[in-house]
N, C-alpha and C. Protein backbone atom coordinates (compact mmCIF):
# COMPACT_ATOMS: atom_id res chain seq x y z
N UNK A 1 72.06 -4.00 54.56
CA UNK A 1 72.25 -4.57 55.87
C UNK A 1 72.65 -6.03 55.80
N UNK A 2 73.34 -6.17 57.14
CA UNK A 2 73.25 -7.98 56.90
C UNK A 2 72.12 -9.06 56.99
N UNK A 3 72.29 -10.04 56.22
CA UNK A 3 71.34 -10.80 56.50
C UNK A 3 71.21 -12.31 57.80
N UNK A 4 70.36 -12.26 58.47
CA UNK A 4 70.43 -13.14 59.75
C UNK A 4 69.46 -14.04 58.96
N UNK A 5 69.56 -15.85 59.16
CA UNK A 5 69.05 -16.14 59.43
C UNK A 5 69.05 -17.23 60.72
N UNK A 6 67.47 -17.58 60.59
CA UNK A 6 67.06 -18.19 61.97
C UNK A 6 65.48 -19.35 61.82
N UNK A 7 65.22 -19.67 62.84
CA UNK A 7 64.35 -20.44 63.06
C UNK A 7 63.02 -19.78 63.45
N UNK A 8 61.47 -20.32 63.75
CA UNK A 8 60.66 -19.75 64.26
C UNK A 8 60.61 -19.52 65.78
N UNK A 9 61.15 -20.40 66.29
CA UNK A 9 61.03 -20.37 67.74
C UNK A 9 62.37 -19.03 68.25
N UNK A 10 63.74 -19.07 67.59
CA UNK A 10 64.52 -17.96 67.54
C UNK A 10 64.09 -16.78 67.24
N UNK A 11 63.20 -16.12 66.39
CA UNK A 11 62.72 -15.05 66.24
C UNK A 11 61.21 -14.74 67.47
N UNK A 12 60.88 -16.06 68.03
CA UNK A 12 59.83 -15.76 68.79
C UNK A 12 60.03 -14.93 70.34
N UNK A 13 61.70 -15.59 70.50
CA UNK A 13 62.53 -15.27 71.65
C UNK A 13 63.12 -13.75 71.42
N UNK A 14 63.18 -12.67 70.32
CA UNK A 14 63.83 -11.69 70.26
C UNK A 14 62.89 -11.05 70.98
N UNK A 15 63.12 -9.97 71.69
CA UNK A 15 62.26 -8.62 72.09
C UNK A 15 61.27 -8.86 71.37
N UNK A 16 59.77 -8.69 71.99
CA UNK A 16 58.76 -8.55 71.23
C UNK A 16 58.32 -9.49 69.88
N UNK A 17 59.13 -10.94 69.95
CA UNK A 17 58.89 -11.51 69.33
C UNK A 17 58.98 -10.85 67.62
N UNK A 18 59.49 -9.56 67.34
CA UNK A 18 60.03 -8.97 66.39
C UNK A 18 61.43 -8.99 65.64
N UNK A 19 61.15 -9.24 64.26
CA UNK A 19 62.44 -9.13 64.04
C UNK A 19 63.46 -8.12 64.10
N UNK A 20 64.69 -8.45 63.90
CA UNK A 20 66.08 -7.41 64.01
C UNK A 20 66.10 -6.62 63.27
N UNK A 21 65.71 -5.01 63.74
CA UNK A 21 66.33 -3.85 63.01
C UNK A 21 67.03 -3.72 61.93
N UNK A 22 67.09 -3.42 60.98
CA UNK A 22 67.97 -2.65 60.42
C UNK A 22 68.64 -4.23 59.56
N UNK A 23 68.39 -4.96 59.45
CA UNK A 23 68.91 -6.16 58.98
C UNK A 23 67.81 -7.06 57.96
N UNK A 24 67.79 -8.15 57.26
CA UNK A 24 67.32 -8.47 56.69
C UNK A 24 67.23 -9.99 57.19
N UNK A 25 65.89 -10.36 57.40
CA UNK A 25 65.63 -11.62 58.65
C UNK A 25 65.03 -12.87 57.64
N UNK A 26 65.66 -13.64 57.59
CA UNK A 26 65.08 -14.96 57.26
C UNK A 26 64.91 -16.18 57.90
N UNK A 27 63.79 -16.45 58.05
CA UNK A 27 63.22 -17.23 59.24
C UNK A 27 62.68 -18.56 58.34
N UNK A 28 63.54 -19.85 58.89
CA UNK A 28 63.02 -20.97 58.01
C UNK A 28 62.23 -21.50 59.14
N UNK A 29 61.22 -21.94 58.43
CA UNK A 29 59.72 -22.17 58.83
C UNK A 29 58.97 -22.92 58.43
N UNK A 30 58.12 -23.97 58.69
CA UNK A 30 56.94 -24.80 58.01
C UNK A 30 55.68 -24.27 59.00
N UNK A 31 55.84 -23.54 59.71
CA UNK A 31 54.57 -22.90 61.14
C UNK A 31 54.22 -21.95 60.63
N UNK A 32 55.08 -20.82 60.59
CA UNK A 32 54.84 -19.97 60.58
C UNK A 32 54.56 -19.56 58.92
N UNK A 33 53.48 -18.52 58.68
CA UNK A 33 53.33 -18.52 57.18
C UNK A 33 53.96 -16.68 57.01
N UNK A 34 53.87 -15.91 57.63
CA UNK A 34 54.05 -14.67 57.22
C UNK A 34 54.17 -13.58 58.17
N UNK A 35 55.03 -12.80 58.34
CA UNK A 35 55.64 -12.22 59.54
C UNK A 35 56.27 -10.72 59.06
N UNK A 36 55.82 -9.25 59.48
CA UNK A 36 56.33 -8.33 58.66
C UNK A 36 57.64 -7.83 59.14
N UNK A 37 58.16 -7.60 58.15
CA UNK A 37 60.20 -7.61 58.41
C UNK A 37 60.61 -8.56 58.12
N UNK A 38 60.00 -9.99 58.01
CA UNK A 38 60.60 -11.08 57.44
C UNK A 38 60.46 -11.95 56.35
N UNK A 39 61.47 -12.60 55.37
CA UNK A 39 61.19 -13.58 54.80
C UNK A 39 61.20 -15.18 55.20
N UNK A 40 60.40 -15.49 55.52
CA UNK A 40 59.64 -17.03 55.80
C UNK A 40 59.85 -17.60 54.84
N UNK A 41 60.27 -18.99 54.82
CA UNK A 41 61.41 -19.96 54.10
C UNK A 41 60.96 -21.36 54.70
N UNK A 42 60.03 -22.01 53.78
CA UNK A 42 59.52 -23.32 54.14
C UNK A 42 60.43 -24.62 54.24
N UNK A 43 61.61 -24.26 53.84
CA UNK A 43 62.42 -25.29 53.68
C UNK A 43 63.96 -25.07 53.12
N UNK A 44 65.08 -25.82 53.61
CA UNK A 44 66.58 -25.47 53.48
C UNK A 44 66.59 -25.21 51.84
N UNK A 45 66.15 -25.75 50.65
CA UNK A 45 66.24 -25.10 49.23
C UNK A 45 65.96 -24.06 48.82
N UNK A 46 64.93 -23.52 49.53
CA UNK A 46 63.88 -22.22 49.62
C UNK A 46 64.52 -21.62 50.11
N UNK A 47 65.34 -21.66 51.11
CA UNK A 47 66.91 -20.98 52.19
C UNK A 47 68.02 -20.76 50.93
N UNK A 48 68.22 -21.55 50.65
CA UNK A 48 69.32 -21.70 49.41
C UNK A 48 69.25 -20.98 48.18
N UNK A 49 68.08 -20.91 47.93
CA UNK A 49 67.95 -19.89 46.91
C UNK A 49 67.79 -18.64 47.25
N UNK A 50 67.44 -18.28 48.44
CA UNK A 50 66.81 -16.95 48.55
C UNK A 50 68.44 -16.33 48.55
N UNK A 51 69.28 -17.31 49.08
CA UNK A 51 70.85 -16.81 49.81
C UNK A 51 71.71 -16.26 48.50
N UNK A 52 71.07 -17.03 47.39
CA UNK A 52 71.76 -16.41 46.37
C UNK A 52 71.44 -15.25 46.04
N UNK A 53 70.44 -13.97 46.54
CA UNK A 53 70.33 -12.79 46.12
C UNK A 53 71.65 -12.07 46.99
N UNK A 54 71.78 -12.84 47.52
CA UNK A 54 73.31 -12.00 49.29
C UNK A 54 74.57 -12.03 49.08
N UNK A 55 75.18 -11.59 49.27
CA UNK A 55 76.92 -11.73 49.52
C UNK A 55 76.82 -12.70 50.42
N UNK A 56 77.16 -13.43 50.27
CA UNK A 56 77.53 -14.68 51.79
C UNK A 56 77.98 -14.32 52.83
N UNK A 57 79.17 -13.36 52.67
CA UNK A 57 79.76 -12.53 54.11
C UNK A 57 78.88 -12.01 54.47
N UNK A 58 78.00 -11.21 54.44
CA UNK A 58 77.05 -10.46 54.80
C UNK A 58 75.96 -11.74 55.89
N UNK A 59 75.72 -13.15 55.40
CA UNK A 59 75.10 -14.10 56.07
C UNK A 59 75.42 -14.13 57.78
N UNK A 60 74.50 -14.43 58.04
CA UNK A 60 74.59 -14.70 59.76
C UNK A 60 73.57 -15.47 60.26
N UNK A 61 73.99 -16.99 60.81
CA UNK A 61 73.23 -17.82 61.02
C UNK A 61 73.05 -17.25 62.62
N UNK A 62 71.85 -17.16 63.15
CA UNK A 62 71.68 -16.78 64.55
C UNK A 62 70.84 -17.67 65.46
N UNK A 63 70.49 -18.57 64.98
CA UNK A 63 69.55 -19.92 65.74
C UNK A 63 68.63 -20.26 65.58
N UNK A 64 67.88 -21.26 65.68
CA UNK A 64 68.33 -22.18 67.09
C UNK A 64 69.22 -23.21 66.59
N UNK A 65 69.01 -24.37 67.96
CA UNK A 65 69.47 -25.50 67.52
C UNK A 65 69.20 -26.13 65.55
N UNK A 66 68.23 -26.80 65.92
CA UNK A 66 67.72 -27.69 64.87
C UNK A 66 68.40 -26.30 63.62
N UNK A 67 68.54 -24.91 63.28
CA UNK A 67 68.65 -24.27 62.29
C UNK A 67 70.68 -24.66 61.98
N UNK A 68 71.00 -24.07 63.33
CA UNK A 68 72.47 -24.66 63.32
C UNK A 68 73.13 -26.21 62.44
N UNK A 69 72.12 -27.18 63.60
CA UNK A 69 72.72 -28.43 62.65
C UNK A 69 72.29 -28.23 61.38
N UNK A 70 71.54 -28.07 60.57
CA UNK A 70 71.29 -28.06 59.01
C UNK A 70 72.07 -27.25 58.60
N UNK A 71 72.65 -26.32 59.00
CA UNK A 71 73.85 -25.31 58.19
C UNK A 71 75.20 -25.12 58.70
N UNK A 72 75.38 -25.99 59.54
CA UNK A 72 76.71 -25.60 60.27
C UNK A 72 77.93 -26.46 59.05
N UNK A 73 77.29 -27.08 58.42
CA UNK A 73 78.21 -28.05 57.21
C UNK A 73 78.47 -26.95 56.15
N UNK A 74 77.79 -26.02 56.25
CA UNK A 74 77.64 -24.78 55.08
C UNK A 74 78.64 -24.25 55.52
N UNK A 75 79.08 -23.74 56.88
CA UNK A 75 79.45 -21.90 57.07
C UNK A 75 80.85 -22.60 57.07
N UNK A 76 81.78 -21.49 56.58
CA UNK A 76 83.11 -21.33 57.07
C UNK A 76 83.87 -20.89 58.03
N UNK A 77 83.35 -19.93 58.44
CA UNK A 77 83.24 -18.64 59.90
C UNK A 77 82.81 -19.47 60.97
N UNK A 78 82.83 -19.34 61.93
CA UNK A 78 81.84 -19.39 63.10
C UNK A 78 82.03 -18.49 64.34
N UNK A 79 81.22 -17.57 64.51
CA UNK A 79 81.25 -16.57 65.70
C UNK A 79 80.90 -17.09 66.90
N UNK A 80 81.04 -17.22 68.28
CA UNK A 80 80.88 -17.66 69.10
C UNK A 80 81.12 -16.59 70.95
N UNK A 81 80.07 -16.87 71.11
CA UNK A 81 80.54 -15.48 72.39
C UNK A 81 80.61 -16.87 73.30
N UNK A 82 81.05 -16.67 74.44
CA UNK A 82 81.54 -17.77 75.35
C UNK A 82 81.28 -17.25 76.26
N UNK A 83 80.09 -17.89 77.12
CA UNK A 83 80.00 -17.22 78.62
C UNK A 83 80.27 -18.44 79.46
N UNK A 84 80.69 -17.81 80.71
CA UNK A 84 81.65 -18.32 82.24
C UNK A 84 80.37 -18.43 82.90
N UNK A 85 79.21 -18.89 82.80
CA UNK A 85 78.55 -18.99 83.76
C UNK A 85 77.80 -20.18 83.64
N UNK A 86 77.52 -20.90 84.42
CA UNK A 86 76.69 -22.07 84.12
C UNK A 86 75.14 -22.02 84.81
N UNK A 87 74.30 -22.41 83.59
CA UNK A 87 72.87 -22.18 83.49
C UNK A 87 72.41 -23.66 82.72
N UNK A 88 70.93 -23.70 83.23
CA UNK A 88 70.40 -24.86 82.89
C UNK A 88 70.01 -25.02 81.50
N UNK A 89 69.98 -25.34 80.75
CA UNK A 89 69.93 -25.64 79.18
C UNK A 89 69.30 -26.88 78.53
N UNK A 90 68.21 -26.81 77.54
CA UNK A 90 68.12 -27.63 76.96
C UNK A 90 68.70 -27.63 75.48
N UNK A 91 69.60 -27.35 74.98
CA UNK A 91 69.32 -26.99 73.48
C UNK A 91 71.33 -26.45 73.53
N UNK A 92 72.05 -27.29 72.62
CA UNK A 92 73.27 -27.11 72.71
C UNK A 92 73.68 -26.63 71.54
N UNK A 93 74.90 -26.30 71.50
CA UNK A 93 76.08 -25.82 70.67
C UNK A 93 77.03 -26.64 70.67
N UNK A 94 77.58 -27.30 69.34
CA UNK A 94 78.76 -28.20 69.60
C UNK A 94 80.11 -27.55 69.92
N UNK A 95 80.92 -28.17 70.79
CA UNK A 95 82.29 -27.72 70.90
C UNK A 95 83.16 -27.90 70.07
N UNK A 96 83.36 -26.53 69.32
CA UNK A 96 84.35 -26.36 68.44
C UNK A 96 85.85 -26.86 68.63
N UNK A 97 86.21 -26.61 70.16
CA UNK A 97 87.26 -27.08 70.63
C UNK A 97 87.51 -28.36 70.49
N UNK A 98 86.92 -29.19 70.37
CA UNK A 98 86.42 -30.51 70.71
C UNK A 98 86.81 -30.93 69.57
N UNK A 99 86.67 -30.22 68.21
CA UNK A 99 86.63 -30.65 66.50
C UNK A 99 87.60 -30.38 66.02
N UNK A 100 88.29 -31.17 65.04
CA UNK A 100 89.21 -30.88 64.40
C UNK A 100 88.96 -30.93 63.08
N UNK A 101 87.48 -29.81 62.70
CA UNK A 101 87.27 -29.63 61.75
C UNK A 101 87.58 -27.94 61.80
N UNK A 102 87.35 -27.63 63.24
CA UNK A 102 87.53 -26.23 63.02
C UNK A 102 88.89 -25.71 64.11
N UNK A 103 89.35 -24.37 63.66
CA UNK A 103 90.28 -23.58 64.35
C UNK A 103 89.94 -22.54 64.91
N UNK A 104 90.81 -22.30 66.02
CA UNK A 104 89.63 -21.34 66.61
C UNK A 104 91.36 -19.60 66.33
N UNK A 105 90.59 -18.71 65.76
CA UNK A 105 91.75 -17.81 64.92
C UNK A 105 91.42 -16.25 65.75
N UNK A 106 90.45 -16.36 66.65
CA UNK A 106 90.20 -14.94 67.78
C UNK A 106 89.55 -15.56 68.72
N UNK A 107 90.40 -15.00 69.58
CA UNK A 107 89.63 -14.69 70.96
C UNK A 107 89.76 -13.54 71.38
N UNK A 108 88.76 -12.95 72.21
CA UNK A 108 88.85 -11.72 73.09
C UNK A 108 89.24 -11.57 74.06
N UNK A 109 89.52 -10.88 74.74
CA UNK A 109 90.09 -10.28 76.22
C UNK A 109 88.90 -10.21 76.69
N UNK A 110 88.43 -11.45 78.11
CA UNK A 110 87.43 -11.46 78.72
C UNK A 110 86.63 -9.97 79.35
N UNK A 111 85.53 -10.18 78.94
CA UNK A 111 84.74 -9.22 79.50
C UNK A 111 83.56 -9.17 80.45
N UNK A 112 82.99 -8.16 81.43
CA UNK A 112 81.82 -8.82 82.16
C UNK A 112 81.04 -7.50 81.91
N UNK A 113 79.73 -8.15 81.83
CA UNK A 113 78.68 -7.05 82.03
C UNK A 113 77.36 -7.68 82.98
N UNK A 114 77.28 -6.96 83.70
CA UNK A 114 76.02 -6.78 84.62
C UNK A 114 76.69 -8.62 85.33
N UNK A 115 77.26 -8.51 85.75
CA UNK A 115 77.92 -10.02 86.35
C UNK A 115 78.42 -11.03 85.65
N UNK A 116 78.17 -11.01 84.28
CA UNK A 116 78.25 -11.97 83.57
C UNK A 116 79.67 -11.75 82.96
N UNK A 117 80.65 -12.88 82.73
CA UNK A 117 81.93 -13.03 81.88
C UNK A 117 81.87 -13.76 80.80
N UNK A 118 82.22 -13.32 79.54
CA UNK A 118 82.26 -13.50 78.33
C UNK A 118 83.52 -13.16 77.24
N UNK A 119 83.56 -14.01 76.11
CA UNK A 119 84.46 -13.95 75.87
C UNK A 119 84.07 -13.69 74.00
N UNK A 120 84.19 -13.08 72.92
CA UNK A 120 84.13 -13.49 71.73
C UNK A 120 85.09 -14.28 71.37
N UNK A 121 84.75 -15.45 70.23
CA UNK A 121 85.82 -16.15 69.36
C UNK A 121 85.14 -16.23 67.71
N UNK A 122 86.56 -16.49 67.50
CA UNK A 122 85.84 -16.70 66.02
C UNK A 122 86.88 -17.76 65.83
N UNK A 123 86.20 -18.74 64.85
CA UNK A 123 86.60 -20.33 64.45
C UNK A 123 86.77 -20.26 62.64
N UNK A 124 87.27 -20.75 62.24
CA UNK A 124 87.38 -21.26 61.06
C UNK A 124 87.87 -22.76 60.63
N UNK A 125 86.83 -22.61 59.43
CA UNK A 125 86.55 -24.44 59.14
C UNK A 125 88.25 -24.65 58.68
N UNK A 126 88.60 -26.01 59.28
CA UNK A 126 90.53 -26.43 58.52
C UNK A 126 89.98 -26.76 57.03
N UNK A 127 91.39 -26.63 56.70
CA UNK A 127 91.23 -27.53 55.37
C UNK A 127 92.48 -27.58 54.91
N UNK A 128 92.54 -29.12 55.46
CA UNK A 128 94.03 -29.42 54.49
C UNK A 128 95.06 -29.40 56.06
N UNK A 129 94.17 -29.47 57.34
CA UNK A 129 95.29 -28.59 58.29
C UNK A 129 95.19 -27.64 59.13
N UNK A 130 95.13 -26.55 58.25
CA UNK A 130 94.96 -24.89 58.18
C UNK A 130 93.73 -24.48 58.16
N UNK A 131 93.09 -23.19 58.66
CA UNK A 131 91.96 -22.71 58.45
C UNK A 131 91.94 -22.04 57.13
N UNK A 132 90.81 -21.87 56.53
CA UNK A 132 90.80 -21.30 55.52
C UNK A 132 90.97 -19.72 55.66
């Protein structure tokens, strides 16, 4: 399966405060000590090593904030669903658009469910220019 990782407060927010099915969950953590379905990861080296048992493609950073900024210098990819609706927020996502570190190489044909409009993209880091 693929591997997600995430934060403690991100895994606290899934359904039932449980981790994701069928996937392999790594939750970096200094709170939390032990959680079943998951590996708990006291710190970004402890992250780093564990990542070397994985294919990297297989990786999927899924949140939160504070997990994002510490790895967003890592990923090459970036998946991004884009919703049309505006809601109150504490806790952001930088605009890729905004950077000319990244390219943005998909978008989707807008979609709505249950009222909501959304869009997938996918970004890739430049280099040299070009996305990789």
């Amino acid at each position: 399966g693929k591997v997600v990782v995430m934060g403690r407060t991100t895994l606290e927010s899934l359904p039932g405060g449980e981790p994701l099915k069928e996937r392999i969950n790594l939750v970096l953590s200094r709170k939390l000590c032990n959680k079943d379905g998951c590996t708990v990861l006291s710190s970004i080296d402890n992250l780093f090593e564990e990542l070397e048992n994985y294919d990297l493609d297989d990786v999927f950073v899924i949140g939160g904030e504070s997990i994002y900024k510490e790895l967003l210098d890592h990923c090459g990819t970036i998946y991004v669903t884009k919703v049309f609706e505006e809601f109150e927020a504490d806790k952001f996502f930088p605009n890729l658009d905004e950077s000319d570190e990244w390219q943005l190489v998909y978008e989707s044909e807008p979609c709505t469910e249950n009222g909501i409009s959304y869009k997938f993209t996918e970004y890739r880091r430049v280099c040299g220019g070009r996305a990789n």
